[in-house]
C-alpha atoms as a PDB file:
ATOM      1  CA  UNK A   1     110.367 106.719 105.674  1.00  0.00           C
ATOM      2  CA  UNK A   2     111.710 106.759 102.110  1.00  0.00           C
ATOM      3  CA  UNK A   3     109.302 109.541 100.122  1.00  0.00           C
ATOM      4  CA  UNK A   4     111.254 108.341  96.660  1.00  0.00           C
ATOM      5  CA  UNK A   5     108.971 104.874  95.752  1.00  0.00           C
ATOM      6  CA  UNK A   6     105.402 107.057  96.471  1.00  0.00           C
ATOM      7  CA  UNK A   7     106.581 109.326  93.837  1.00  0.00           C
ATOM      8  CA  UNK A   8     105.622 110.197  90.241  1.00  0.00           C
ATOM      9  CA  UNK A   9     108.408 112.391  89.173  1.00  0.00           C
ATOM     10  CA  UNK A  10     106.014 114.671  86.698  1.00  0.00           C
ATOM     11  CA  UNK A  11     106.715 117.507  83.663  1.00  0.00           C
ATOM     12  CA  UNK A  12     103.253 118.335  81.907  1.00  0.00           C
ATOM     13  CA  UNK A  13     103.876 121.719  80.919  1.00  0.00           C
ATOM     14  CA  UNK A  14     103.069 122.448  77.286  1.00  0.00           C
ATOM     15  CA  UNK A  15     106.434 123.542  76.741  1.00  0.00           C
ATOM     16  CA  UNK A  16     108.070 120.438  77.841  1.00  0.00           C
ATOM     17  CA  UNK A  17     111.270 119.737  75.567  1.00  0.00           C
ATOM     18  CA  UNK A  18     112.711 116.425  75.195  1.00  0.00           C
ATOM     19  CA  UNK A  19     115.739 117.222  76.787  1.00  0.00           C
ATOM     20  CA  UNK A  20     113.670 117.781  79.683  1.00  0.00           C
ATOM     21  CA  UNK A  21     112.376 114.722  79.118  1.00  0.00           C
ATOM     22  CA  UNK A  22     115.764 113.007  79.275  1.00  0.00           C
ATOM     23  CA  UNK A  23     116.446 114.558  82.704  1.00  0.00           C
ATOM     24  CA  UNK A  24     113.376 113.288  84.482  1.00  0.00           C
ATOM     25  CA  UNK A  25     114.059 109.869  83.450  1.00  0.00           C
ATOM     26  CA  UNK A  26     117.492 109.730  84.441  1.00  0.00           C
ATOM     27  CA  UNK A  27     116.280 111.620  87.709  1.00  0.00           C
ATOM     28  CA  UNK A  28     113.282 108.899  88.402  1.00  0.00           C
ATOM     29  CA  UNK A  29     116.257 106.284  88.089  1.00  0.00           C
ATOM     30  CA  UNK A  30     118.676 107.560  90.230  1.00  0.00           C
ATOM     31  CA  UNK A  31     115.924 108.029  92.552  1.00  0.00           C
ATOM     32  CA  UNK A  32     113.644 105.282  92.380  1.00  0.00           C
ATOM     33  CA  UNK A  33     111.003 106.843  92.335  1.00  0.00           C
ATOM     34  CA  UNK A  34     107.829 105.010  91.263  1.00  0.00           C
ATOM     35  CA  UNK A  35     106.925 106.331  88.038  1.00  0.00           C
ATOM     36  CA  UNK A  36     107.331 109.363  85.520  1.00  0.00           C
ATOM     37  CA  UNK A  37     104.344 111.431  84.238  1.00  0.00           C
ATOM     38  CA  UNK A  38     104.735 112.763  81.203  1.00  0.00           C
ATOM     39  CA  UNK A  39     102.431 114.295  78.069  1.00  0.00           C
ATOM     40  CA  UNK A  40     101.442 111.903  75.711  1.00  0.00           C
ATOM     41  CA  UNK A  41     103.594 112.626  72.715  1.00  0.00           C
ATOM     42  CA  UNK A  42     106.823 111.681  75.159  1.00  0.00           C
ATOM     43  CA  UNK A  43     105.221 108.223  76.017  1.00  0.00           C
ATOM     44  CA  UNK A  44     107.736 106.118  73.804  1.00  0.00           C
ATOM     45  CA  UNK A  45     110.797 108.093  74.219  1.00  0.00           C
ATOM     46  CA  UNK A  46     110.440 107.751  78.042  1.00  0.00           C
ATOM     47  CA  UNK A  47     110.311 104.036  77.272  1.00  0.00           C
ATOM     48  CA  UNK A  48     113.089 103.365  76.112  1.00  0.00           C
ATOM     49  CA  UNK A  49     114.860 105.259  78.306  1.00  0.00           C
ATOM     50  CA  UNK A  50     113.028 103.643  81.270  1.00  0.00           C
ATOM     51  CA  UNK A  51     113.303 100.088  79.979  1.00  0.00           C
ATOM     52  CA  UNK A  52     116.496  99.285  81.869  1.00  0.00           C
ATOM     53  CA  UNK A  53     114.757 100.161  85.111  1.00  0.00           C
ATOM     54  CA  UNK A  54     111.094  99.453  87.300  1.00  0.00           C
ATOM     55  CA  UNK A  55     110.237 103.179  86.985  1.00  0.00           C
ATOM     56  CA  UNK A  56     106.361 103.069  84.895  1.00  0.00           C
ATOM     57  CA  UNK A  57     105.511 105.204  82.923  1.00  0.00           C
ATOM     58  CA  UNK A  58     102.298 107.206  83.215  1.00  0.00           C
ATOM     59  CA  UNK A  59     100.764 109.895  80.800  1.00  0.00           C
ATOM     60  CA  UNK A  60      97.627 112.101  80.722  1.00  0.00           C
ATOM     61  CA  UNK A  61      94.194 111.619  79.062  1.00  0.00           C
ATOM     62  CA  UNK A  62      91.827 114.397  78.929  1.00  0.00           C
ATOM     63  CA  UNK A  63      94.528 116.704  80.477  1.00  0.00           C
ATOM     64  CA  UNK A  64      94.203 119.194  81.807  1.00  0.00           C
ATOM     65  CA  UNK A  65      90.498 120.456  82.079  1.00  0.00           C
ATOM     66  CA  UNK A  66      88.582 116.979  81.567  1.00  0.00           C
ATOM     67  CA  UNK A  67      85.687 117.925  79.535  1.00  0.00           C
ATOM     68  CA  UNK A  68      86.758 116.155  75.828  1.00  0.00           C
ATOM     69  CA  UNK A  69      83.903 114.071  74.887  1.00  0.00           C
ATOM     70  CA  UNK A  70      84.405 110.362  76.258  1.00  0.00           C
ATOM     71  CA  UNK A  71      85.568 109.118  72.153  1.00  0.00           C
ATOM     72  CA  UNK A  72      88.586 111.735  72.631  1.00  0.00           C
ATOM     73  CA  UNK A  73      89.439 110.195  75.573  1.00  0.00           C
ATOM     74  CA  UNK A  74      89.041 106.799  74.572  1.00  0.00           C
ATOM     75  CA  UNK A  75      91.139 107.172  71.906  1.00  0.00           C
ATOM     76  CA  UNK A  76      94.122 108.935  73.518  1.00  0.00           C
ATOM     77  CA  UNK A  77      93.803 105.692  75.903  1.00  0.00           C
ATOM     78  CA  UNK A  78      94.474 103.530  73.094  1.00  0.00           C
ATOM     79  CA  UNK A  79      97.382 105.763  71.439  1.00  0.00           C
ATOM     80  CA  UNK A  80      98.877 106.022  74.704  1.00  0.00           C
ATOM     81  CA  UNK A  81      98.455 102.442  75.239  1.00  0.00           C
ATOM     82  CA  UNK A  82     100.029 101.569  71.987  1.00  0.00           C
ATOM     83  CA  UNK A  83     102.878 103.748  72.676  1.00  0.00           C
ATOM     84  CA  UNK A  84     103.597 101.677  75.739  1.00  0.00           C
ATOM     85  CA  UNK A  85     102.294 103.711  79.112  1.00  0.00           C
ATOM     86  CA  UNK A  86     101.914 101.822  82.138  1.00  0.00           C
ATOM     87  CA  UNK A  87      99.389 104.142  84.048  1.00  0.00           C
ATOM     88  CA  UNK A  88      96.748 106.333  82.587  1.00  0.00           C
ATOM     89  CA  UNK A  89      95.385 109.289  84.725  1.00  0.00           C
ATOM     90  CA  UNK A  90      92.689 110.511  83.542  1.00  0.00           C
ATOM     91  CA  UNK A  91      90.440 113.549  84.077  1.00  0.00           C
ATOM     92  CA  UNK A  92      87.436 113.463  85.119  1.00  0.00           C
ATOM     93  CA  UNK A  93      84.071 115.650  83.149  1.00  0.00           C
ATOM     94  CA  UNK A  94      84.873 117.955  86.071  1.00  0.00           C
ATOM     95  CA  UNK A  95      81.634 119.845  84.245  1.00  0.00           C
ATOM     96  CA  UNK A  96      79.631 117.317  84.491  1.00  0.00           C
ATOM     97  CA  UNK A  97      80.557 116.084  87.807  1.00  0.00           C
ATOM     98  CA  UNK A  98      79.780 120.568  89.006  1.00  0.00           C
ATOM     99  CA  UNK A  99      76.236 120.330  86.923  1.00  0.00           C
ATOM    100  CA  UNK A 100      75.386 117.202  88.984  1.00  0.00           C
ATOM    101  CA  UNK A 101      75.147 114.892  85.602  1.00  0.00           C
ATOM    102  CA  UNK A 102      76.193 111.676  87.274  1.00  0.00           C
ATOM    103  CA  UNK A 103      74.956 109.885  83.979  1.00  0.00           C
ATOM    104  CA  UNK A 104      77.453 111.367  82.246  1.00  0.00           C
ATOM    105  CA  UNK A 105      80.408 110.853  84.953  1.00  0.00           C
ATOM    106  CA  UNK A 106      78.748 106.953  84.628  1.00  0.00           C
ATOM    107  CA  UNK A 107      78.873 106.725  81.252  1.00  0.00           C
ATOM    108  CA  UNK A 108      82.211 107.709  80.811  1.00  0.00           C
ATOM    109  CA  UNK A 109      84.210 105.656  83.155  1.00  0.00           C
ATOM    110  CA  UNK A 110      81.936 102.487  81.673  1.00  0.00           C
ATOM    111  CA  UNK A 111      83.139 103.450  78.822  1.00  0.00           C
ATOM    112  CA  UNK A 112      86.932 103.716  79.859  1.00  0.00           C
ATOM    113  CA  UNK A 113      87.606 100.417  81.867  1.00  0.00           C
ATOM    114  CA  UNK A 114      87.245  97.610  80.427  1.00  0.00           C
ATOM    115  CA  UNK A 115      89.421  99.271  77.296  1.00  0.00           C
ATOM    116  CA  UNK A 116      92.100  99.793  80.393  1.00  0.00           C
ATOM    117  CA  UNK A 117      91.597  96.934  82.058  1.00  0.00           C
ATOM    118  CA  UNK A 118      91.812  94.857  78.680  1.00  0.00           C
ATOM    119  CA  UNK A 119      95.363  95.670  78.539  1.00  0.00           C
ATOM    120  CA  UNK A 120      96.191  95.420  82.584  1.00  0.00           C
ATOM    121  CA  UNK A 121      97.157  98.788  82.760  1.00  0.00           C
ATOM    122  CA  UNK A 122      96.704 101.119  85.717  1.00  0.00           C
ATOM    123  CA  UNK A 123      93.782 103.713  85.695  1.00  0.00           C
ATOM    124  CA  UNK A 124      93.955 107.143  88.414  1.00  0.00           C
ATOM    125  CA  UNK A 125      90.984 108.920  87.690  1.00  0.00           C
ATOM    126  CA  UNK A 126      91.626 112.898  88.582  1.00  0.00           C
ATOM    127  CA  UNK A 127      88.747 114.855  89.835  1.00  0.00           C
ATOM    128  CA  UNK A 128      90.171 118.324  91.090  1.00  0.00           C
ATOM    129  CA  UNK A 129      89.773 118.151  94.369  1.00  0.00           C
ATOM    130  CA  UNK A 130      90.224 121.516  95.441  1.00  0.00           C
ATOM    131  CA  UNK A 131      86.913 123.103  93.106  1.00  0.00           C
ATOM    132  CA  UNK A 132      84.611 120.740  94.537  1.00  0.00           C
ATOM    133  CA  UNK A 133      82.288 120.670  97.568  1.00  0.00           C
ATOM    134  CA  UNK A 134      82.529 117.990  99.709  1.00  0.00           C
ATOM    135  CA  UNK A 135      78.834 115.833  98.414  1.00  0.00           C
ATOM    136  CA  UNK A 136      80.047 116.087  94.884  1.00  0.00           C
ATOM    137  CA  UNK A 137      83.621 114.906  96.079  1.00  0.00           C
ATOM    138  CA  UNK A 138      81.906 112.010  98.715  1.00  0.00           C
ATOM    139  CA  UNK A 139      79.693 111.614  94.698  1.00  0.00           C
ATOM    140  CA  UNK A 140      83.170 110.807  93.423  1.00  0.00           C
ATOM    141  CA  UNK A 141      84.413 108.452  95.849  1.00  0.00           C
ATOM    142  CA  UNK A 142      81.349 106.471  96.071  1.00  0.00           C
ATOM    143  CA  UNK A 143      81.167 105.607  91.976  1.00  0.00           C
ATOM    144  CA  UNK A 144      84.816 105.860  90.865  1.00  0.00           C
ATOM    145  CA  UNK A 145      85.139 103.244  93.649  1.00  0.00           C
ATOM    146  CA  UNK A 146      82.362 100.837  92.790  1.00  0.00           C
ATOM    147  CA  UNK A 147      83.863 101.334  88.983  1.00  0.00           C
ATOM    148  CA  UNK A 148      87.187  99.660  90.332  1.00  0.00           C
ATOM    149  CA  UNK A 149      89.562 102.159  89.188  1.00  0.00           C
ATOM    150  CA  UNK A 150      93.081 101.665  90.911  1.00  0.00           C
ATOM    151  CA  UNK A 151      93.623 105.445  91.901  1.00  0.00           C
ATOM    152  CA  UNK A 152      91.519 108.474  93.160  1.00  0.00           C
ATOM    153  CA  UNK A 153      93.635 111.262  92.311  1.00  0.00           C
ATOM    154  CA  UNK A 154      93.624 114.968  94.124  1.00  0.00           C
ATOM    155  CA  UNK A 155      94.254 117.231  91.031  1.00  0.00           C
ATOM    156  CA  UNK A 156      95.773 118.340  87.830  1.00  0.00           C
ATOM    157  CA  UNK A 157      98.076 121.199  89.428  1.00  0.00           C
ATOM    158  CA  UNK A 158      95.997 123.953  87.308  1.00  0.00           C
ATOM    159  CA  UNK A 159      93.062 124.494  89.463  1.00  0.00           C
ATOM    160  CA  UNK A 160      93.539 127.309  92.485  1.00  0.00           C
ATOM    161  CA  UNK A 161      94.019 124.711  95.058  1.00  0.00           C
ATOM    162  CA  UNK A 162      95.782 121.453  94.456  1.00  0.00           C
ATOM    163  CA  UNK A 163      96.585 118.922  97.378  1.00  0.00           C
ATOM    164  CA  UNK A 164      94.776 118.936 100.557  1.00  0.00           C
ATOM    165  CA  UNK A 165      95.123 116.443 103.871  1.00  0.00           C
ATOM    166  CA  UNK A 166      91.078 116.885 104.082  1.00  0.00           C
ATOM    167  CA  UNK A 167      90.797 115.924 100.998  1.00  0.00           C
ATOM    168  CA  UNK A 168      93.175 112.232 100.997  1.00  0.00           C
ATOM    169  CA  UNK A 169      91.520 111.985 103.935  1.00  0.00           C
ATOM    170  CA  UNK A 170      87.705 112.216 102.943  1.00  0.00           C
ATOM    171  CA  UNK A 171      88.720 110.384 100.042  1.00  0.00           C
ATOM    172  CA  UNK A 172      90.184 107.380 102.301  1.00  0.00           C
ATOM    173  CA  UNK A 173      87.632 107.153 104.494  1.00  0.00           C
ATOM    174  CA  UNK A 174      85.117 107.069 101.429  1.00  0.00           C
ATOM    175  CA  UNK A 175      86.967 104.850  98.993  1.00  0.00           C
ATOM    176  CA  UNK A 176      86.985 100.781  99.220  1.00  0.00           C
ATOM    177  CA  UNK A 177      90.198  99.511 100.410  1.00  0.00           C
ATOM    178  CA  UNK A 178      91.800  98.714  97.546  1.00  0.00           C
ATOM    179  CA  UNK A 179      91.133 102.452  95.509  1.00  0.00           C
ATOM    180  CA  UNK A 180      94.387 104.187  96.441  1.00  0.00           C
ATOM    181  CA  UNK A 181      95.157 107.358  96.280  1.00  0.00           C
ATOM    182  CA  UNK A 182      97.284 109.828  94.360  1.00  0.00           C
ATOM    183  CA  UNK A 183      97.959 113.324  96.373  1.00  0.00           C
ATOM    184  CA  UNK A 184      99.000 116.213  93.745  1.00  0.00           C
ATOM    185  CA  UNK A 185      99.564 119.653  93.007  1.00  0.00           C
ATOM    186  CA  UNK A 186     101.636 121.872  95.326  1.00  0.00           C
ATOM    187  CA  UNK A 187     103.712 119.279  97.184  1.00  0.00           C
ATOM    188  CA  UNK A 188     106.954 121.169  97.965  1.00  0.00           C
ATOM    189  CA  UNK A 189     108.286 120.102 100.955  1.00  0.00           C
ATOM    190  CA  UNK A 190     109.029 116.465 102.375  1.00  0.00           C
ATOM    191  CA  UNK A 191     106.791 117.610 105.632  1.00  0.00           C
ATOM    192  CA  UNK A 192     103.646 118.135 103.570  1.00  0.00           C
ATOM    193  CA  UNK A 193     104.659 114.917 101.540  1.00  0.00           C
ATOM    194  CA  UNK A 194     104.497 112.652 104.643  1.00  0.00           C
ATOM    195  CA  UNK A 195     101.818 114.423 106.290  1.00  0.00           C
ATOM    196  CA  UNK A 196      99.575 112.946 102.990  1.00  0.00           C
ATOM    197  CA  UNK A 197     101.151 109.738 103.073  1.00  0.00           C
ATOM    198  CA  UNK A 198     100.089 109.387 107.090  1.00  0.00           C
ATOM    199  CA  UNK A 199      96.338 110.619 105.563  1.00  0.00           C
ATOM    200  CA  UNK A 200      96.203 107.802 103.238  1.00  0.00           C
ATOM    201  CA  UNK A 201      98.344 108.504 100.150  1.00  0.00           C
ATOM    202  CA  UNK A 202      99.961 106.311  98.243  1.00  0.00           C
ATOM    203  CA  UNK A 203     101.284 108.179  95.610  1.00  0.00           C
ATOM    204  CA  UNK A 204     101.995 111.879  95.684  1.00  0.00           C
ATOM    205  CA  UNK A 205     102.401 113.978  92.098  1.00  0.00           C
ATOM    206  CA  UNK A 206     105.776 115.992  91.890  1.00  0.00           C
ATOM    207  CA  UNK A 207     107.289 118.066  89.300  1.00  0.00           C
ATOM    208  CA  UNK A 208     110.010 119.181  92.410  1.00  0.00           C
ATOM    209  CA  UNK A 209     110.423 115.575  93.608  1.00  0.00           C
ATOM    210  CA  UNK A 210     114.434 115.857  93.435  1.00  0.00           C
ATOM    211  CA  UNK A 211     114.467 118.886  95.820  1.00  0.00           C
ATOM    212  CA  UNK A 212     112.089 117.359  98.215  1.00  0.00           C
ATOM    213  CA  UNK A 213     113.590 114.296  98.404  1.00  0.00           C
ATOM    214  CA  UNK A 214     117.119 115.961  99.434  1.00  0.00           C
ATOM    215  CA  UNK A 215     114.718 117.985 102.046  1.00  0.00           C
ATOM    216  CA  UNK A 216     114.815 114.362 103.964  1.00  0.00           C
ATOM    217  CA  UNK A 217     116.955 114.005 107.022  1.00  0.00           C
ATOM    218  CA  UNK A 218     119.884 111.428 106.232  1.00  0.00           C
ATOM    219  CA  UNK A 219     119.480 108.064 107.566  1.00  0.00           C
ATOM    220  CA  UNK A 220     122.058 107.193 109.921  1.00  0.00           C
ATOM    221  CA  UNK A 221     123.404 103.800 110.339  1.00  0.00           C
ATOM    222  CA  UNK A 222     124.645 102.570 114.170  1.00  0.00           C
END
């Protein structure tokens, strides 16, 4: 199996220069890979260079600790929207969702789709996986899901523990069919990039997709 067209070739570090920019584009082309995920301010750059090719483009809201007040993230949604992204993935109130204020959580993903969903755009709600116990992540899967976001997402890639096969798994066994699900954080090698595809992953977060692509045996033709 091809990993390239589950990927989202990613850069968010806060140092991220455009030139680096540049590369992952022309990367996510030559590769095919399903989208690039950038920070917002990169958002129009990476469409024009994209606009020759199917590779989306997806940015961050909220990134990467979650807990901006539901306005902030509302109105990066519509900046980012404005400047042309594809796919928004979003953080989660990862402090409300640990101080068990599902009102909040509630409130803010009302809040956030129908402004998404106004413009046909593609939502992955993150809610970092890896710090929370498995009721508040079951918590997660049961109202993101009935909110009809397109993608349950692992993690950011800053918390202590990204990825986990437990964790796409709970998720896909907890989710409604058509919620997929984005694996990332600490994907490095094409074995632990299948083995979370065969859990129930549909996309998988990379900021070393190139080298674990090439990781893949060569297909031979007979």
């Amino acid at each position: 199996m091809s990993l390239n067209k589950y990927i989202d070739h990613t850069i968010l570090k806060p140092t991220t220069l455009i030139a680096d920019v540049e590369k992952l584009c022309f990367e996510a082309k030559e590769y095919g890979f399903a989208a690039v995920c950038i920070p917002p301010p990169f958002v129009k750059i990476c469409k024009v260079l994209l606009q020759d090719s199917q590779v989306k483009v997806a940015t961050v809201i909220g990134f990467p600790f979650g807990y901006a007040a539901v306005e902030a993230k509302l109105a990066e949604i519509l900046l980012a929207m404005v400047d042309g992204a594809d796919e928004l993935d979003v953080v989660a109130n990862i402090v409300g969702i640990k101080n068990n204020d599902w009102k909040l959580i509630s409130n803010e993903i009302n809040h956030i789709m129908p402004v998404v969903k106004s413009r046909g755009k593609v939502i992955k709600i993150i809610v970092e996986s890896g710090v929370l116990t498995q009721d508040e992540l079951l918590k997660c899967c049961e109202l993101y899901g009935a909110a009809g976001i397109d993608y349950l997402k692992t993690s950011t890639g800053y918390a202590e523990k990204g990825a986990t096969i437990e964790a796409v798994k709970t998720m896909r066994a907890n989710l409604p069919a058509h919620v997929q699900i984005k694996a990332s954080g600490g994907i490095k090698t094409s074995g632990f990039a299948q083995e979370l595809i065969d859990a129930g992953a549909t996309r998988l977060g990379c900021s070393a997709s190139v080298a674990l692509v090439n990781q893949q045996p060569a297909k031979t033709n007979y």
